[in-house]
C-alpha atoms as a PDB file:
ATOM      1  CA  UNK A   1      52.298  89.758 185.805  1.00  0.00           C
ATOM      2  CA  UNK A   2      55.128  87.061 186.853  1.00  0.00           C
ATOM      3  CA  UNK A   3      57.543  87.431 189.789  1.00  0.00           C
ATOM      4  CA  UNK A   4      60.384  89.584 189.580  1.00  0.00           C
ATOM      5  CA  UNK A   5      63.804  87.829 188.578  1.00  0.00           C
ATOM      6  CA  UNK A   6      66.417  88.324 191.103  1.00  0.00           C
ATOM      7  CA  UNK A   7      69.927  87.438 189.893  1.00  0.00           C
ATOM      8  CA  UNK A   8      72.845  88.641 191.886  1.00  0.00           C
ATOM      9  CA  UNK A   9      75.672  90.241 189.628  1.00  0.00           C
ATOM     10  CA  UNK A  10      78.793  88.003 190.194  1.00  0.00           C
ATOM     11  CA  UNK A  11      81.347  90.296 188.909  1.00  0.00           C
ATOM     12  CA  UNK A  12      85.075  89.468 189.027  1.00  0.00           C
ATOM     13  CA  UNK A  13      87.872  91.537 190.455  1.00  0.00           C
ATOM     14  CA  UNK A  14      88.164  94.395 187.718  1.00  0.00           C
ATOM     15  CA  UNK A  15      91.129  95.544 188.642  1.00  0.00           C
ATOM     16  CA  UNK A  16      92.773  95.778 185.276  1.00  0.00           C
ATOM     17  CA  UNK A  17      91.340  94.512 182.058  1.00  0.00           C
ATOM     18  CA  UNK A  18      90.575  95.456 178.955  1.00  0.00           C
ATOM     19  CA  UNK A  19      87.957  97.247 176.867  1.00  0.00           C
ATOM     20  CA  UNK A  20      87.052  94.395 174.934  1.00  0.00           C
ATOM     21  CA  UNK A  21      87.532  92.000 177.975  1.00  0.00           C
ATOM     22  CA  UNK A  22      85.068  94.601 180.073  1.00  0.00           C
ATOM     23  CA  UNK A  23      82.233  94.412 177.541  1.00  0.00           C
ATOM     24  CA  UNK A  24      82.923  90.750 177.457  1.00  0.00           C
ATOM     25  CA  UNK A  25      82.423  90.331 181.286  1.00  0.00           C
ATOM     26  CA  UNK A  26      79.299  93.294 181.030  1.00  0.00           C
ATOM     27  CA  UNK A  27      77.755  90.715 178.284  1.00  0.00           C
ATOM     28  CA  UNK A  28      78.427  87.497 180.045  1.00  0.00           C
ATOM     29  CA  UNK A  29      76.705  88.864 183.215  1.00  0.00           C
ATOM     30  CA  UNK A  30      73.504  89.982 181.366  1.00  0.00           C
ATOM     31  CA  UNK A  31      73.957  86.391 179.141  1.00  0.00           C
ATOM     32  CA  UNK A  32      71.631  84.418 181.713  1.00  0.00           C
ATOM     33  CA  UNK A  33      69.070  86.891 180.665  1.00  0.00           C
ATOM     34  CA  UNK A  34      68.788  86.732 177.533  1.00  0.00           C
ATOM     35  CA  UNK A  35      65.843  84.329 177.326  1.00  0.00           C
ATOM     36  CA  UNK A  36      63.895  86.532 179.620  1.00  0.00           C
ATOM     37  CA  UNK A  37      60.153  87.259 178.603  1.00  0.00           C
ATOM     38  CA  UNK A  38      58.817  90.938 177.689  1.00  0.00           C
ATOM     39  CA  UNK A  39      56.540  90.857 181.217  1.00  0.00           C
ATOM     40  CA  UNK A  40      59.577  89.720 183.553  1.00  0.00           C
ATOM     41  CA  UNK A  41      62.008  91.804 185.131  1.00  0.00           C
ATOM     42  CA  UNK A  42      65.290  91.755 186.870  1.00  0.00           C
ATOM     43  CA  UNK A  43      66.261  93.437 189.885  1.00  0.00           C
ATOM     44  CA  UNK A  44      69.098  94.893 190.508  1.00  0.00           C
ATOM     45  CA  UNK A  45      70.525  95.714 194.452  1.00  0.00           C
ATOM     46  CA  UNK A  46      72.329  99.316 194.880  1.00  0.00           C
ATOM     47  CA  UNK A  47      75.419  97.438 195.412  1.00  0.00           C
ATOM     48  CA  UNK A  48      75.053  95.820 191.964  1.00  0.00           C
ATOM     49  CA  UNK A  49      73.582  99.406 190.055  1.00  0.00           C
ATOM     50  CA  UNK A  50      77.223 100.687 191.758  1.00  0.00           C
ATOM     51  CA  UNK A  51      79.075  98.324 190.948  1.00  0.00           C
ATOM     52  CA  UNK A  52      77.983  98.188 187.487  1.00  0.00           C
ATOM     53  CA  UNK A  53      78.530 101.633 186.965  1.00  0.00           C
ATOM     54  CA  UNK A  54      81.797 101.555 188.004  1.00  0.00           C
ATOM     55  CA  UNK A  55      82.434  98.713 185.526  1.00  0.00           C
ATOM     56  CA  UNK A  56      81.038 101.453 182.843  1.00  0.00           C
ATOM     57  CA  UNK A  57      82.828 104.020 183.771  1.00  0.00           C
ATOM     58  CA  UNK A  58      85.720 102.289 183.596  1.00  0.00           C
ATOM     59  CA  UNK A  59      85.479 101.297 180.270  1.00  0.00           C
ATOM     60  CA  UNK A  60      84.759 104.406 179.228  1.00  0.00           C
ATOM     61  CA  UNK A  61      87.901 105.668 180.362  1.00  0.00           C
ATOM     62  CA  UNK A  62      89.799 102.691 178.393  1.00  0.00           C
ATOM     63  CA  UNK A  63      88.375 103.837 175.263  1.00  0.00           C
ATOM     64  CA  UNK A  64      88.725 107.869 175.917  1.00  0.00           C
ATOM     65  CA  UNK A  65      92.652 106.405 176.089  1.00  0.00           C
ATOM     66  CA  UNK A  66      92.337 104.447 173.623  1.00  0.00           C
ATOM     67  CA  UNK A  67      90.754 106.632 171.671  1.00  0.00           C
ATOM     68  CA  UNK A  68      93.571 109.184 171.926  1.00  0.00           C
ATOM     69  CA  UNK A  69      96.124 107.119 171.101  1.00  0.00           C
ATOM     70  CA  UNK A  70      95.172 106.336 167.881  1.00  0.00           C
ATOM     71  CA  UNK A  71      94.545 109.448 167.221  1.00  0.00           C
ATOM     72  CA  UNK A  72      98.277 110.282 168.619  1.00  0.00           C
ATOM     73  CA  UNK A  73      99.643 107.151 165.888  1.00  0.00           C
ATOM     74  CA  UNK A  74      97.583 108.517 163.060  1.00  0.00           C
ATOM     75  CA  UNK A  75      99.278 111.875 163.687  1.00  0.00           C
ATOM     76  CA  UNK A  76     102.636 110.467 164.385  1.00  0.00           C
ATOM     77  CA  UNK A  77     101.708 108.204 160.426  1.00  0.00           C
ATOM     78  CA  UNK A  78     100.609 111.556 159.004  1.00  0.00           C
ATOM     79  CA  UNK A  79     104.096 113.283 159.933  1.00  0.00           C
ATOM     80  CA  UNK A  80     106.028 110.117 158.515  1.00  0.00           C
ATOM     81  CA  UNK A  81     104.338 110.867 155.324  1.00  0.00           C
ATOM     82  CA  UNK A  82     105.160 114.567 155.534  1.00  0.00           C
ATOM     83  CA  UNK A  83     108.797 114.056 156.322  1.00  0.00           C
ATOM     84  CA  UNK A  84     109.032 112.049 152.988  1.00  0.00           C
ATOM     85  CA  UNK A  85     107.829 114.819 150.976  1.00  0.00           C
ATOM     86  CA  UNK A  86     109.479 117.551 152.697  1.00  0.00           C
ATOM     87  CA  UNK A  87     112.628 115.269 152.380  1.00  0.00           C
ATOM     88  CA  UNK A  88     112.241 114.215 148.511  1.00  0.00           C
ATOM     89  CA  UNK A  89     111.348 118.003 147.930  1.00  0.00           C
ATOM     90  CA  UNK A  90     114.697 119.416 148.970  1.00  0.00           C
ATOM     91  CA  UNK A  91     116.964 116.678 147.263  1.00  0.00           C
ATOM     92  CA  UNK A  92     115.317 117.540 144.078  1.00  0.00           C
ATOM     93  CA  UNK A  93     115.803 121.257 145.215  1.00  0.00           C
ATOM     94  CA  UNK A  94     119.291 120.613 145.455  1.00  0.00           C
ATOM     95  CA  UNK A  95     119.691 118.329 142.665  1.00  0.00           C
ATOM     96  CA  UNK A  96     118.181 121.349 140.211  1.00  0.00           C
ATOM     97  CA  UNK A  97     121.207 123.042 141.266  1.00  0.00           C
ATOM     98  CA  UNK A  98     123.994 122.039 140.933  1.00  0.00           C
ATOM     99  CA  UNK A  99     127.409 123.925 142.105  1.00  0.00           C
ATOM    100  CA  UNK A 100     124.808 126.297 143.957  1.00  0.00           C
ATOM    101  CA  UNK A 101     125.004 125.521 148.043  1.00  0.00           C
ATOM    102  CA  UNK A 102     122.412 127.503 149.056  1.00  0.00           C
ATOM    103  CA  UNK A 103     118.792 126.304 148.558  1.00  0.00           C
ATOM    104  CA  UNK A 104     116.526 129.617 147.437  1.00  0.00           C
ATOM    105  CA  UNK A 105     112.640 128.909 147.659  1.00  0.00           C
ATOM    106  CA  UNK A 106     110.211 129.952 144.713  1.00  0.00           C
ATOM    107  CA  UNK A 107     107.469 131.225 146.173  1.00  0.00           C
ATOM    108  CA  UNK A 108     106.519 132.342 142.759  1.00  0.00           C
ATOM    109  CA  UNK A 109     107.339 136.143 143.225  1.00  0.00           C
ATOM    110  CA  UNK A 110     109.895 137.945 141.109  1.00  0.00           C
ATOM    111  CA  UNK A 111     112.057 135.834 138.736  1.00  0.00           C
END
């Protein structure tokens, strides 16, 4: 069996990045590994396991946020698109009468 690899975890200041910049950083520190064969391993000190799952955890908070924010502009898109109809339903509403000021609804009850 070969000798463990031990590769310290040089991690930058993560202090504010982004998702896509925090997977980027996750990848490039695992990048030197890539070659590694099926019987070696690498060892990892607490300090790194801890500091890597802050890393995680804090990308997982960027995309919960993210997350809800496009979820907030797809609502926000879906109302746009509501307004219009609402909006083009009532001018022709009040374009079908005209002279007549108040707007009755037909809900399809009695004529």
């Amino acid at each position: 069996m070969a000798q463990p690899r031990r590769r310290g975890l040089l991690m930058r200041a993560a202090q504010s990045f982004s998702l896509s910049g925090g997977l980027q950083m996750l990848s490039d520190t695992f990048a030197p590994h890539r070659d590694i064969a099926e019987d070696e391993t690498v060892v990892l000190g607490g300090e790194e396991v801890r500091s890597l799952l802050k890393i995680i955890r804090t990308l997982r908070h960027l995309a919960i946020l993210q997350e809800r924010e496009l979820g907030a502009l797809r609502r926000l898109d879906d109302a746009r698109e509501l307004r219009k109809v609402v909006s083009s339903e009532l001018k022709a509403a009040v374009e079908s009468r005209p002279g007549d000021n108040v707007i009755r609804p037909d809900f399809g009850g009695k004529p």
